[in-house]
PDB file of N, CA and C in Angstrom:
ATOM      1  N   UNK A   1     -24.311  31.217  22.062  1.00  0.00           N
ATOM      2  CA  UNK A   1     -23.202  30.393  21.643  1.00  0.00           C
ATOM      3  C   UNK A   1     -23.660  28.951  21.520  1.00  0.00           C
ATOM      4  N   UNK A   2     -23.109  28.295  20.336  1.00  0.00           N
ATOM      5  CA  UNK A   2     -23.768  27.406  20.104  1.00  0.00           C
ATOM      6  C   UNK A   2     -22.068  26.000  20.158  1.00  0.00           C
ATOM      7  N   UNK A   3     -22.862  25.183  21.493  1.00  0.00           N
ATOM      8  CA  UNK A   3     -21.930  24.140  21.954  1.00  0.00           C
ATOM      9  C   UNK A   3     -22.027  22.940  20.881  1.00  0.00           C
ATOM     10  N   UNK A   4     -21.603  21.863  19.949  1.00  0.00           N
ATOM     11  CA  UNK A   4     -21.528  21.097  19.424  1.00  0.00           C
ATOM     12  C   UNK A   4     -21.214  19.994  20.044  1.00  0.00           C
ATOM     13  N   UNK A   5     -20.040  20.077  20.776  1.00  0.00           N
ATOM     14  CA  UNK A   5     -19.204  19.246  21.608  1.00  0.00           C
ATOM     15  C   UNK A   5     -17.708  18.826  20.690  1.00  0.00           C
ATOM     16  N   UNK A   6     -17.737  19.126  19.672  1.00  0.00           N
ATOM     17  CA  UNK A   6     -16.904  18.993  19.112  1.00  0.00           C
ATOM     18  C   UNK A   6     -15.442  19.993  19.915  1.00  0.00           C
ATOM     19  N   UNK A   7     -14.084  19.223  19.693  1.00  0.00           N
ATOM     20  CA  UNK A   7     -13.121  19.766  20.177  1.00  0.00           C
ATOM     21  C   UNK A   7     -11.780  19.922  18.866  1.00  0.00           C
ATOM     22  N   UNK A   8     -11.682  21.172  18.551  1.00  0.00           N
ATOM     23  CA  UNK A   8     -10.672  21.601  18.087  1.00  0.00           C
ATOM     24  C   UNK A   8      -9.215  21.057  18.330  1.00  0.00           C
ATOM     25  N   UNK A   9      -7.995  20.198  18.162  1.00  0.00           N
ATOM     26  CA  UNK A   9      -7.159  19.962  18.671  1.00  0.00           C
ATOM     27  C   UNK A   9      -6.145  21.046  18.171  1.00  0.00           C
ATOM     28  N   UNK A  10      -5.257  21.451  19.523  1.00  0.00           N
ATOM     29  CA  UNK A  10      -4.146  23.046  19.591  1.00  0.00           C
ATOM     30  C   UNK A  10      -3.203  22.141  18.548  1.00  0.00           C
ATOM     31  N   UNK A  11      -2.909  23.460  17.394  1.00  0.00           N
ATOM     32  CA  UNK A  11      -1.830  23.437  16.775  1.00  0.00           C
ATOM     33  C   UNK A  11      -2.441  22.573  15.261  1.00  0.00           C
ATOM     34  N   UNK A  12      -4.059  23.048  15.524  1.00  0.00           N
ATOM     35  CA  UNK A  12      -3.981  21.952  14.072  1.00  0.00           C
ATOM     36  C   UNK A  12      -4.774  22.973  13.279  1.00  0.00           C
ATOM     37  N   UNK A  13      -5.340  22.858  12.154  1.00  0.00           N
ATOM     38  CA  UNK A  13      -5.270  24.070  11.031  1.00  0.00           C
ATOM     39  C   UNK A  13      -6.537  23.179   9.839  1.00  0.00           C
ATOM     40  N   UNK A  14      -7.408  24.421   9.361  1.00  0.00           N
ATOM     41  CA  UNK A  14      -8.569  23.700   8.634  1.00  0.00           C
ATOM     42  C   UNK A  14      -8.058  22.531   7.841  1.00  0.00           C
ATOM     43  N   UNK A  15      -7.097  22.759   6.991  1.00  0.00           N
ATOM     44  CA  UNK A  15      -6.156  21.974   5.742  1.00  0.00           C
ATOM     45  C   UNK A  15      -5.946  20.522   7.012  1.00  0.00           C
ATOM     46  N   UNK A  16      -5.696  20.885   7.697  1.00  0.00           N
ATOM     47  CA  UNK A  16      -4.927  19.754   8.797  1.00  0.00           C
ATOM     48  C   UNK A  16      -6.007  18.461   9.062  1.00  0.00           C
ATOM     49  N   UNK A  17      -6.898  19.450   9.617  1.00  0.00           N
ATOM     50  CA  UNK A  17      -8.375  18.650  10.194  1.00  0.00           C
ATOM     51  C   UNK A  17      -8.648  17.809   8.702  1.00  0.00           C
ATOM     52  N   UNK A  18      -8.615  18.403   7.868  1.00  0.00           N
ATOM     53  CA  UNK A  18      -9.381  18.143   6.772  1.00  0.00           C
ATOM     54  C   UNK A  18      -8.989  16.869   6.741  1.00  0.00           C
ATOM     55  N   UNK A  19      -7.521  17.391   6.064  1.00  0.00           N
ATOM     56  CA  UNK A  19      -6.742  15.734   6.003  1.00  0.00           C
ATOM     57  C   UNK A  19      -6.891  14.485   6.546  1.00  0.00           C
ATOM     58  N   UNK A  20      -6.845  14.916   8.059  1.00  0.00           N
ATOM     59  CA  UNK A  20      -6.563  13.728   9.289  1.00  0.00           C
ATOM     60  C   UNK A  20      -8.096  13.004   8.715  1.00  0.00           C
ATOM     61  N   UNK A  21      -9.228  13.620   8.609  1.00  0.00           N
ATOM     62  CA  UNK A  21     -10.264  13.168   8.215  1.00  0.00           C
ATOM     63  C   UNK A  21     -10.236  11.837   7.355  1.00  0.00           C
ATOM     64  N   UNK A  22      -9.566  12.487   6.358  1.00  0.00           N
ATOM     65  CA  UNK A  22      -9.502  11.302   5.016  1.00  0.00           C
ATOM     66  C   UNK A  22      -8.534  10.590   4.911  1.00  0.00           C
ATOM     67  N   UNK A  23      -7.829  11.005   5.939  1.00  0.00           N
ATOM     68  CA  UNK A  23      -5.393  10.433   5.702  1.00  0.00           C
ATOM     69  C   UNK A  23      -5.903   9.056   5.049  1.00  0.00           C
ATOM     70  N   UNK A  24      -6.451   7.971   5.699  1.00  0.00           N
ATOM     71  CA  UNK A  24      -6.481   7.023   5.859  1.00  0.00           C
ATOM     72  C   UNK A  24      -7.044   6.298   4.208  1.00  0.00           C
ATOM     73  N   UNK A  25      -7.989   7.132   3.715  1.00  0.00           N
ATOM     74  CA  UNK A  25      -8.417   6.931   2.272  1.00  0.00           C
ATOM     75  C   UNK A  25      -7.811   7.418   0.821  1.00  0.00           C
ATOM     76  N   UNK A  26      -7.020   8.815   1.414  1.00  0.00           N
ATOM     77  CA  UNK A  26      -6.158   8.746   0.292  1.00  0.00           C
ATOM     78  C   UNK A  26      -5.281   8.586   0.618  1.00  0.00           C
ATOM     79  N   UNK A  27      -4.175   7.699   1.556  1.00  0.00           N
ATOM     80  CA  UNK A  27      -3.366   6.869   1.495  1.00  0.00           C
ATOM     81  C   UNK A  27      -3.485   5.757   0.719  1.00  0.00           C
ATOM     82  N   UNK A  28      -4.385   5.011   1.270  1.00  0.00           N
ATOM     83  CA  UNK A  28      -5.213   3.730   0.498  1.00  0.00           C
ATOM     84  C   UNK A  28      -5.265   3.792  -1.147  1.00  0.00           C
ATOM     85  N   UNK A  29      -5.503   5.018  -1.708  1.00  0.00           N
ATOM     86  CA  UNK A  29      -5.741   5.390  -2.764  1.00  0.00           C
ATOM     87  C   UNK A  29      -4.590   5.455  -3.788  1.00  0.00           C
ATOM     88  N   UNK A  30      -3.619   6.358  -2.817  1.00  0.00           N
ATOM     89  CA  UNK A  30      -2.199   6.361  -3.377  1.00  0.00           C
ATOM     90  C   UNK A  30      -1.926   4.994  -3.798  1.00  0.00           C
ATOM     91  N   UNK A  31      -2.038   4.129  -2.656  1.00  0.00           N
ATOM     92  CA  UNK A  31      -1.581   2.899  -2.897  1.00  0.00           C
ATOM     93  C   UNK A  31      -1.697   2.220  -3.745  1.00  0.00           C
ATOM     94  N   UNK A  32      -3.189   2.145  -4.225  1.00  0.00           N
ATOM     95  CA  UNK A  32      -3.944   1.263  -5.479  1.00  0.00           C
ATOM     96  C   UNK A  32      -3.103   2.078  -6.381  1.00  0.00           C
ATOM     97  N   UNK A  33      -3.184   2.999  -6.688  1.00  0.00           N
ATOM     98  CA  UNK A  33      -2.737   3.890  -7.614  1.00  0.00           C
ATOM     99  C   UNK A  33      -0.908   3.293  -8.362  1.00  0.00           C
ATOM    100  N   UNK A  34      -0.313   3.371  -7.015  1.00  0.00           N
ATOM    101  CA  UNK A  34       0.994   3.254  -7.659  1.00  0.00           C
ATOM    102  C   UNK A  34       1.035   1.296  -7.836  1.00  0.00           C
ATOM    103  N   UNK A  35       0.573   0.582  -6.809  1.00  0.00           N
ATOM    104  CA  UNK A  35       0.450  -0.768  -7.329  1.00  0.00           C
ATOM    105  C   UNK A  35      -0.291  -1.254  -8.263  1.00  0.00           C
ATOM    106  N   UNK A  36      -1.059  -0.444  -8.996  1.00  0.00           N
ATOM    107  CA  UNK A  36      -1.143  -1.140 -10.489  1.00  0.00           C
ATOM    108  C   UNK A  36      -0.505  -0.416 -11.459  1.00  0.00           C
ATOM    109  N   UNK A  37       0.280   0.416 -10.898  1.00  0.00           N
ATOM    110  CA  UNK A  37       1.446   1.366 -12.073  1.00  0.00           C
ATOM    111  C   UNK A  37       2.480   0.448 -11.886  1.00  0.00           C
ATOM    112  N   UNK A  38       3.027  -0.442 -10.507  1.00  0.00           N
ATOM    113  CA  UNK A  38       3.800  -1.270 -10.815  1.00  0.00           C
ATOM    114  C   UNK A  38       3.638  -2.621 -11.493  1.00  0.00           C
ATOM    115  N   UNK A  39       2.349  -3.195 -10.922  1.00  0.00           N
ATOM    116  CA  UNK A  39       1.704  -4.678 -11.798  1.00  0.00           C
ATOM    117  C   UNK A  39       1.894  -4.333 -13.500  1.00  0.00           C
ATOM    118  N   UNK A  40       1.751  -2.923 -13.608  1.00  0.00           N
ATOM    119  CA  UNK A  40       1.821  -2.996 -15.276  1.00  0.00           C
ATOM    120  C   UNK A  40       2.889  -2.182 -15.766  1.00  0.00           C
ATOM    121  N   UNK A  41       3.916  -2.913 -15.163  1.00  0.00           N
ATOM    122  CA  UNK A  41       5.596  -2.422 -14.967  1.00  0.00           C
ATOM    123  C   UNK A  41       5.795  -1.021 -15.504  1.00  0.00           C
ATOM    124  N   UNK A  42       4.942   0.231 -15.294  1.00  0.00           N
ATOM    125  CA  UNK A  42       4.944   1.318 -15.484  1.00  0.00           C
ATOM    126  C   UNK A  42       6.236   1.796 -14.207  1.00  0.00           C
ATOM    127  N   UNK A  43       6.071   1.172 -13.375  1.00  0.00           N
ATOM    128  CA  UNK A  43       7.600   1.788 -12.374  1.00  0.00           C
ATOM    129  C   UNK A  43       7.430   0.252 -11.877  1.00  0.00           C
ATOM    130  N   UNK A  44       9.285  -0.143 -11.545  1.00  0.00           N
ATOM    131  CA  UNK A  44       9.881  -0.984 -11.777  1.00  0.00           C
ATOM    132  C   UNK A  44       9.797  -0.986  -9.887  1.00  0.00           C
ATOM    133  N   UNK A  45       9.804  -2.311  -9.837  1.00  0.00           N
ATOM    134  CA  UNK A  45       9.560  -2.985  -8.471  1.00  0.00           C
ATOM    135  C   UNK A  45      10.629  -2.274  -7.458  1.00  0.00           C
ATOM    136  N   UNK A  46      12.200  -2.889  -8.243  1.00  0.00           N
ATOM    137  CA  UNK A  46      12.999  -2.170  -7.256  1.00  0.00           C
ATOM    138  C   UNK A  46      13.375  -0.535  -6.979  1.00  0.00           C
ATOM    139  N   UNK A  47      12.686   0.114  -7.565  1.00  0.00           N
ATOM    140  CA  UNK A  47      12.730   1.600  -7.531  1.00  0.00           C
ATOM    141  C   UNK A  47      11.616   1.867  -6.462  1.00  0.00           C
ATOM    142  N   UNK A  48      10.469   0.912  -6.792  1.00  0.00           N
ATOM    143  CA  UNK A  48       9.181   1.233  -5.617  1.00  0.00           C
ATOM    144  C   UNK A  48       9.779   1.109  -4.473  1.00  0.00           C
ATOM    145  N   UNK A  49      10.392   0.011  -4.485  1.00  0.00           N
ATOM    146  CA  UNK A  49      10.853  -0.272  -2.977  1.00  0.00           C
ATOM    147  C   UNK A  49      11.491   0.718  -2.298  1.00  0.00           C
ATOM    148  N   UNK A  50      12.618   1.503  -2.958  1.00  0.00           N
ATOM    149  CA  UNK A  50      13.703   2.273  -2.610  1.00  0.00           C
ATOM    150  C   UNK A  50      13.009   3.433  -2.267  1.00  0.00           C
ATOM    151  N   UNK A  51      12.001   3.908  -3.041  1.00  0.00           N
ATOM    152  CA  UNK A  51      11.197   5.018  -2.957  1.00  0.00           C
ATOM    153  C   UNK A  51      10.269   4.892  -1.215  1.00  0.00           C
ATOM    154  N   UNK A  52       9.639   3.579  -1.437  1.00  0.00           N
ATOM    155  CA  UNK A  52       8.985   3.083  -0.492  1.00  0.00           C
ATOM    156  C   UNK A  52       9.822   3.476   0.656  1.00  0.00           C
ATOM    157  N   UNK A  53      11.026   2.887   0.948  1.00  0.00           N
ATOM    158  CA  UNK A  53      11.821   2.951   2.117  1.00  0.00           C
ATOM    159  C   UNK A  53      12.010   3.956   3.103  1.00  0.00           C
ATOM    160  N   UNK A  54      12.947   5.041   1.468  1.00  0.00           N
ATOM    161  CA  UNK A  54      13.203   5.982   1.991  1.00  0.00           C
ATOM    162  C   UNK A  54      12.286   7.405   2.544  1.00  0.00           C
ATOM    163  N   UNK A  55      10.826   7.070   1.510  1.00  0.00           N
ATOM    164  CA  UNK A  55       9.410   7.500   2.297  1.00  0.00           C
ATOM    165  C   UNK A  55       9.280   7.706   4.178  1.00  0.00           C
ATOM    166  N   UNK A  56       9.259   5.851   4.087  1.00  0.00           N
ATOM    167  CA  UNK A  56       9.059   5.734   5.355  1.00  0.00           C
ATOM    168  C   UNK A  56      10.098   5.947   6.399  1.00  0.00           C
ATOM    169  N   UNK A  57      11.229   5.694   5.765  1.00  0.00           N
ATOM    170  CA  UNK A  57      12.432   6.449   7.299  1.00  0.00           C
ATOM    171  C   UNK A  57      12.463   8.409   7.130  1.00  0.00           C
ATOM    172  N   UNK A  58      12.068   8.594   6.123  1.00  0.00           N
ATOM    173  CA  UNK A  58      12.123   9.965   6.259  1.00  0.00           C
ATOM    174  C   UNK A  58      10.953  10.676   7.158  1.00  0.00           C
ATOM    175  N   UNK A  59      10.185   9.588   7.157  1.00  0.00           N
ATOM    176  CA  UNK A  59       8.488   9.600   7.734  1.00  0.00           C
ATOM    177  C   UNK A  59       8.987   9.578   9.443  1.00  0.00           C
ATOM    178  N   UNK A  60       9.576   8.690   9.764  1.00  0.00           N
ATOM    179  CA  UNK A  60       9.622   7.955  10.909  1.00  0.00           C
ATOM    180  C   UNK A  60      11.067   8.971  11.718  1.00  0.00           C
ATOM    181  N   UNK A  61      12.153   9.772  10.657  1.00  0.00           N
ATOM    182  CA  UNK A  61      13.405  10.565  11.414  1.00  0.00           C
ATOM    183  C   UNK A  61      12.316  11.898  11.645  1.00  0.00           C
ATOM    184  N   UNK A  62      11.749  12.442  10.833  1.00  0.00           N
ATOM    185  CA  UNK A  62      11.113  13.599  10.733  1.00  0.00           C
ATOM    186  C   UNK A  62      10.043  13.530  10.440  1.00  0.00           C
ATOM    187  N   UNK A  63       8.721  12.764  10.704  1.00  0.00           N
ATOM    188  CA  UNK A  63       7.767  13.522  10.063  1.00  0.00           C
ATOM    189  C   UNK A  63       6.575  13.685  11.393  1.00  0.00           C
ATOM    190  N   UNK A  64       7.273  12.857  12.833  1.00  0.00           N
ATOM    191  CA  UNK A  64       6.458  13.817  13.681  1.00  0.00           C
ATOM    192  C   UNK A  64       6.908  15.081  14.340  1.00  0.00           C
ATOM    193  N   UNK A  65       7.914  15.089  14.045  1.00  0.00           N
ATOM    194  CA  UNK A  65       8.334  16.631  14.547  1.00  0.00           C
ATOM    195  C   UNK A  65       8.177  17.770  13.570  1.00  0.00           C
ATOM    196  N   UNK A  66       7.217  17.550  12.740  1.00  0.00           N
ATOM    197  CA  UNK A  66       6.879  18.562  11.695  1.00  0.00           C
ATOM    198  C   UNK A  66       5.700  19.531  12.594  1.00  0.00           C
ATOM    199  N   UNK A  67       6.135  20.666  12.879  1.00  0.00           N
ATOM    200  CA  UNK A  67       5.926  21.798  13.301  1.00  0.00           C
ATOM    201  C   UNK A  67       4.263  22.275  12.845  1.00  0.00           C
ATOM    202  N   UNK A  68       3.996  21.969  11.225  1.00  0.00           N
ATOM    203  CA  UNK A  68       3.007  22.410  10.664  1.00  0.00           C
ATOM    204  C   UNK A  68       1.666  20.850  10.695  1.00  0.00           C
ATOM    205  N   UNK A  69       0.778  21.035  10.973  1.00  0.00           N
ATOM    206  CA  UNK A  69      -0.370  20.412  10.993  1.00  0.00           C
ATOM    207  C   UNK A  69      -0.416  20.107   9.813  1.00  0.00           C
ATOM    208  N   UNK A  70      -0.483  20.183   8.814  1.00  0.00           N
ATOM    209  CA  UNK A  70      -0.754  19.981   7.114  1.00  0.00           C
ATOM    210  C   UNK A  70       0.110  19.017   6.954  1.00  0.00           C
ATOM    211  N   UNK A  71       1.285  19.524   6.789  1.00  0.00           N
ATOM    212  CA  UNK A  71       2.999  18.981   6.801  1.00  0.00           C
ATOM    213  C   UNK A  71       2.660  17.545   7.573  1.00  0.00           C
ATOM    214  N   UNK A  72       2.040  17.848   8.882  1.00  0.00           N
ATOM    215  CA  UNK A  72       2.694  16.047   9.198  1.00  0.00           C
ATOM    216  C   UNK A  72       1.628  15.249   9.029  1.00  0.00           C
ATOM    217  N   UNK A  73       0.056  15.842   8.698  1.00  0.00           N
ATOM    218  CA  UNK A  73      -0.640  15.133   7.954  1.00  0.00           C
ATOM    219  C   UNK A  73      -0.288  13.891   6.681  1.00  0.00           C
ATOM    220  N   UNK A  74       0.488  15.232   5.490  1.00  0.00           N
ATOM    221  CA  UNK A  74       0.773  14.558   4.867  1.00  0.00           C
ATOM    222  C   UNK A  74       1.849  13.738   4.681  1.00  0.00           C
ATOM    223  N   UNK A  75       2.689  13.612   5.874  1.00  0.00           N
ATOM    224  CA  UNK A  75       4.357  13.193   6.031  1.00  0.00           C
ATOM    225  C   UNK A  75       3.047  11.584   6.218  1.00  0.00           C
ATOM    226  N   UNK A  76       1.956  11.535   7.500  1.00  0.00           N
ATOM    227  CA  UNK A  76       1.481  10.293   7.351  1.00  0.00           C
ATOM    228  C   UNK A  76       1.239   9.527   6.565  1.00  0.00           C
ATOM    229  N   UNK A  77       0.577  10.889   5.159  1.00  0.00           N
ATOM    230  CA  UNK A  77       0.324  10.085   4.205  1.00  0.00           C
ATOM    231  C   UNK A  77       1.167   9.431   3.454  1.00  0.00           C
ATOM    232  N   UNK A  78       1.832   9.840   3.084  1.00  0.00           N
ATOM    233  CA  UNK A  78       3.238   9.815   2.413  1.00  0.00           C
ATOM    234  C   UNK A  78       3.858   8.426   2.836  1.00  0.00           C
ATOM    235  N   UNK A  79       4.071   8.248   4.342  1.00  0.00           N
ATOM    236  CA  UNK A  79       4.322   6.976   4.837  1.00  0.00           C
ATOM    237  C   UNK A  79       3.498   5.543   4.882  1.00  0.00           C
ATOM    238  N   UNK A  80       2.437   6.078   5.159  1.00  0.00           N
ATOM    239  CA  UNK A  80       1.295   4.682   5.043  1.00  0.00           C
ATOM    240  C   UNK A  80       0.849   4.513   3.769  1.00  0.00           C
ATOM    241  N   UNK A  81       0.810   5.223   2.662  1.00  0.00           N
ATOM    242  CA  UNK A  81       0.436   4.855   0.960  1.00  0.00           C
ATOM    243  C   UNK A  81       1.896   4.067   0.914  1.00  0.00           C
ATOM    244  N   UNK A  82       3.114   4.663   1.338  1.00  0.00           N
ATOM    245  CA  UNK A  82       4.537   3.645   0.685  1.00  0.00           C
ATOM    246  C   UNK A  82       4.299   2.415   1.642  1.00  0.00           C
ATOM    247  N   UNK A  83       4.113   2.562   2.548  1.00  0.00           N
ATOM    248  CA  UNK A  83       4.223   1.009   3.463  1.00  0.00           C
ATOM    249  C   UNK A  83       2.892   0.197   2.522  1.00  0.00           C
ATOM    250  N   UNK A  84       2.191   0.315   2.228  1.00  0.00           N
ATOM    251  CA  UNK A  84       1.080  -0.267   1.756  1.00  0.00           C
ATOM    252  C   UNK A  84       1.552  -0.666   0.284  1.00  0.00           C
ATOM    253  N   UNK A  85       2.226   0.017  -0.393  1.00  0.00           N
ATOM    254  CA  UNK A  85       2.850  -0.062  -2.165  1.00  0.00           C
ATOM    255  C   UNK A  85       4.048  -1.034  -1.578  1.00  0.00           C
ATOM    256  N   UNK A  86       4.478  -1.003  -0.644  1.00  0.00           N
ATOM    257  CA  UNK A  86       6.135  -2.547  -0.283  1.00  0.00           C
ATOM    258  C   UNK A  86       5.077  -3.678  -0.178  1.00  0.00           C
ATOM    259  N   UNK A  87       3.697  -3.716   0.449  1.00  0.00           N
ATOM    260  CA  UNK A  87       2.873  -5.081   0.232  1.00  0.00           C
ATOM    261  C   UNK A  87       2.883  -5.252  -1.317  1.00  0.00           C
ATOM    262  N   UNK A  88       2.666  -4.540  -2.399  1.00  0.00           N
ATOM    263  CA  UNK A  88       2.340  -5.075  -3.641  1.00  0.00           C
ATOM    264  C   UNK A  88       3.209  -6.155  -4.401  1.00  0.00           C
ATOM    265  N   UNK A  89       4.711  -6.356  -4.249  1.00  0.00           N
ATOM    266  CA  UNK A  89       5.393  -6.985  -4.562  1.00  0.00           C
ATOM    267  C   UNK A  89       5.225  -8.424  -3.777  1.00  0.00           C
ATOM    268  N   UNK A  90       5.133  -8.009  -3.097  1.00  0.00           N
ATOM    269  CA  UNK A  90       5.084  -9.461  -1.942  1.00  0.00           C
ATOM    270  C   UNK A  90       3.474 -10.383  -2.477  1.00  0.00           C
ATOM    271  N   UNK A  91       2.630  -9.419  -2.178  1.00  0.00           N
ATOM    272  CA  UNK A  91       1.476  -9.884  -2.779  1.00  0.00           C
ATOM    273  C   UNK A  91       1.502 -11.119  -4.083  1.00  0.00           C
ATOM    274  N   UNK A  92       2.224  -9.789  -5.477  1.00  0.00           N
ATOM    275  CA  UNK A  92       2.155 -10.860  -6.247  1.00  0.00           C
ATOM    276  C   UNK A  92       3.342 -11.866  -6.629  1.00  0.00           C
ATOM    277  N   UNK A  93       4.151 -12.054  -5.625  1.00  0.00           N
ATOM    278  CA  UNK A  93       4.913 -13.149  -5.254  1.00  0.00           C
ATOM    279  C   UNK A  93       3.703 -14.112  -4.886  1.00  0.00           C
ATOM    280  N   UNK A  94       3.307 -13.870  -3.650  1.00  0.00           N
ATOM    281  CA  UNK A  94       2.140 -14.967  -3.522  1.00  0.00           C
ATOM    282  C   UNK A  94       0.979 -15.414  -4.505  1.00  0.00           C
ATOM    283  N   UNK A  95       0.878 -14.453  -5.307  1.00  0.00           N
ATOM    284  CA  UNK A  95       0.077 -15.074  -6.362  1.00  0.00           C
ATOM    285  C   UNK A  95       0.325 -15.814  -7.295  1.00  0.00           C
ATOM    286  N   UNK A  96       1.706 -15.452  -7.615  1.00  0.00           N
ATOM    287  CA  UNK A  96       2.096 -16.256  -8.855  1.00  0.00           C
ATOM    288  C   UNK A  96       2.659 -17.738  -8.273  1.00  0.00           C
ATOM    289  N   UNK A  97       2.708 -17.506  -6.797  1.00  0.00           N
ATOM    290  CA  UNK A  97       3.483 -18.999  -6.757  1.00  0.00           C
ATOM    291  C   UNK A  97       2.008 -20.105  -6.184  1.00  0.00           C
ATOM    292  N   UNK A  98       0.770 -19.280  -6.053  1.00  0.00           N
ATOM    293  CA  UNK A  98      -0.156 -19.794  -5.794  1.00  0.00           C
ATOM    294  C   UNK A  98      -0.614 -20.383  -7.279  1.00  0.00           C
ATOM    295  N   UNK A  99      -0.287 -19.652  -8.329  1.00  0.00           N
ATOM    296  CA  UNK A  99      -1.104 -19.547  -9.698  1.00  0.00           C
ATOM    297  C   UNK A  99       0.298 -20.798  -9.901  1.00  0.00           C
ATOM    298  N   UNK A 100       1.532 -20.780  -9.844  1.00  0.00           N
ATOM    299  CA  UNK A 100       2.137 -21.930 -10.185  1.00  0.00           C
ATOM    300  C   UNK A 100       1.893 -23.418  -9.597  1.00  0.00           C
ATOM    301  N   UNK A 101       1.535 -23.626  -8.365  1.00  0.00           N
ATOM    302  CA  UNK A 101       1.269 -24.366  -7.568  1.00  0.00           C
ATOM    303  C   UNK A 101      -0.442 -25.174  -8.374  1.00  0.00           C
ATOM    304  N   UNK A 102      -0.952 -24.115  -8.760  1.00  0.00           N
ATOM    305  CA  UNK A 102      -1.769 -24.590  -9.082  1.00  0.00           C
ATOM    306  C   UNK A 102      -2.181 -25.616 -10.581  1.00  0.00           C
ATOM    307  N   UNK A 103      -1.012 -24.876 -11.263  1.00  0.00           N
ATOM    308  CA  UNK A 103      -0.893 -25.332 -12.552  1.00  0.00           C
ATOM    309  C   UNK A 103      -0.139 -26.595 -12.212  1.00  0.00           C
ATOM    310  N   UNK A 104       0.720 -26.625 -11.266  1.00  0.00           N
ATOM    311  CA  UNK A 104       1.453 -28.393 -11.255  1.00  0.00           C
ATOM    312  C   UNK A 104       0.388 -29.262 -10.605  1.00  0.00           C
ATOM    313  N   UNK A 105      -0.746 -28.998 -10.053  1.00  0.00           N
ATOM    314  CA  UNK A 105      -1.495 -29.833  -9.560  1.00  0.00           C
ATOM    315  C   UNK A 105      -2.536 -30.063 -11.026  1.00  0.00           C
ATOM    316  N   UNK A 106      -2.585 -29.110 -11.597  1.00  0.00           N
ATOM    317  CA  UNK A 106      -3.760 -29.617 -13.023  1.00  0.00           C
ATOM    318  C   UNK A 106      -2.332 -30.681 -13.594  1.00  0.00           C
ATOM    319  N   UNK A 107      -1.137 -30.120 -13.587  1.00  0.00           N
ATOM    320  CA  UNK A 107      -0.720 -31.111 -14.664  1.00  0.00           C
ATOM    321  C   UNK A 107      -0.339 -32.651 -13.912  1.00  0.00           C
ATOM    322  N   UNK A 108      -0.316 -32.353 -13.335  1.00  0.00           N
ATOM    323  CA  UNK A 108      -0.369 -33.722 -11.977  1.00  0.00           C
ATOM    324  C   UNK A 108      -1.504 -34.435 -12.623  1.00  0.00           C
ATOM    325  N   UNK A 109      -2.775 -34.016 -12.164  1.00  0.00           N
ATOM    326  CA  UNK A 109      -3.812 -34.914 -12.569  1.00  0.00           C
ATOM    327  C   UNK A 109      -4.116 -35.208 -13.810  1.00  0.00           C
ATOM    328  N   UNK A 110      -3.369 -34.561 -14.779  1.00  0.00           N
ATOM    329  CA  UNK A 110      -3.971 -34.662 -16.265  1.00  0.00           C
ATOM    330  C   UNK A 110      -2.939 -35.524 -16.334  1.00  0.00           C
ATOM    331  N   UNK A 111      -1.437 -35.896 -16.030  1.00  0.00           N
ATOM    332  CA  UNK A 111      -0.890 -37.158 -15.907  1.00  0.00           C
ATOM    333  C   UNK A 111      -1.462 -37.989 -15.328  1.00  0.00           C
ATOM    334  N   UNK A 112      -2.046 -38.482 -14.229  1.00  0.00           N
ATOM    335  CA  UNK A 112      -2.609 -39.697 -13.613  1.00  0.00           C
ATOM    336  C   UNK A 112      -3.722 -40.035 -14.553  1.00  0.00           C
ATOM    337  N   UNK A 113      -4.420 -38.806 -15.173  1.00  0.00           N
ATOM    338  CA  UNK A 113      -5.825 -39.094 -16.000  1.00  0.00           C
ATOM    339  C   UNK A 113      -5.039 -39.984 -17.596  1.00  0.00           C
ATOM    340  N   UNK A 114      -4.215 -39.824 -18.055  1.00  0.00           N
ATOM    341  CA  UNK A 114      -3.255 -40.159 -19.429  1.00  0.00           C
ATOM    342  C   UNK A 114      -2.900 -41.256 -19.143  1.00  0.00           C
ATOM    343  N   UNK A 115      -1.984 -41.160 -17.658  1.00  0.00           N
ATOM    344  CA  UNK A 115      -1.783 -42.669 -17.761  1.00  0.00           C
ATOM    345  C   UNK A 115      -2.430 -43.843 -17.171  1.00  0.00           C
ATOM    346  N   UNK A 116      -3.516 -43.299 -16.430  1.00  0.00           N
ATOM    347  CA  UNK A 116      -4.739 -44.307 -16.082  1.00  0.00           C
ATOM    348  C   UNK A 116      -5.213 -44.984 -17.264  1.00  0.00           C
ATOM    349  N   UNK A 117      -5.450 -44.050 -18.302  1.00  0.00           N
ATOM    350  CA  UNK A 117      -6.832 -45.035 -19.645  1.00  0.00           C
ATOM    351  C   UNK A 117      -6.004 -45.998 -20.033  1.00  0.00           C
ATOM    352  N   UNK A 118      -7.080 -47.088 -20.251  1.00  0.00           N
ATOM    353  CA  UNK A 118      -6.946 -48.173 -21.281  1.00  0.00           C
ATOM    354  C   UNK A 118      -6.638 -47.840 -22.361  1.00  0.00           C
ATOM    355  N   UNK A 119      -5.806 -49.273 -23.272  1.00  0.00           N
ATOM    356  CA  UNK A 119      -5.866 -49.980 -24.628  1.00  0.00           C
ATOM    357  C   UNK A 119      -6.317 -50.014 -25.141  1.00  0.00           C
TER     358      UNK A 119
END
């Protein structure tokens, strides 16, 4: 018999293991996935959200008492790709008001530069 040291955890299932393995990357994945389907208004911000939400409370009433190893694998996934897709909006809130911020400071100085020159 050949010892590894590896430990099987009770109640979990090849599909299960598999998952828990990667949850974390194709969550991540999901995520990219649906936040540039929203950046390129392929699905509309406030639908993500709603989707997003109700993901995660359905995640959070039921998805550790899911009986099946697979099942609450993917109930994780399911929850941490939507919590990660509610950052995308926020995100490019901050960008655009960074990208605006930035444009009143060029036009700031391109006024001081206009009305500095000489006659």
């Amino acid at each position: 018999m050949i010892d590894d040291g590896a430990l099987i955890e009770h109640r979990s299932s090849r599909t299960g293991r598999w998952l828990r393995e990667r949850r974390l990357r194709i969550a991540l994945w999901i995520a990219v996935t649906e936040g540039i389907l929203i950046v390129l208004h392929v699905i509309s911000v406030p639908i993500a959200i709603v989707v997003a939400v109700a993901v995660i409370v359905l995640y959070f009433s039921a998805g550790n008492r899911l009986a099946s190893d697979t099942a609450s694998q993917i109930a994780w996934i399911a929850g941490v790709s939507q919590a990660l897709v509610m950052l995308v909006p926020v995100f490019l809130v901050i960008l655009w008001s960074v990208a605006l911020i930035v444009v009143v400071i060029l036009a700031l100085v391109a006024l001081v530069v206009l009305f500095s020159g000489r006659r």
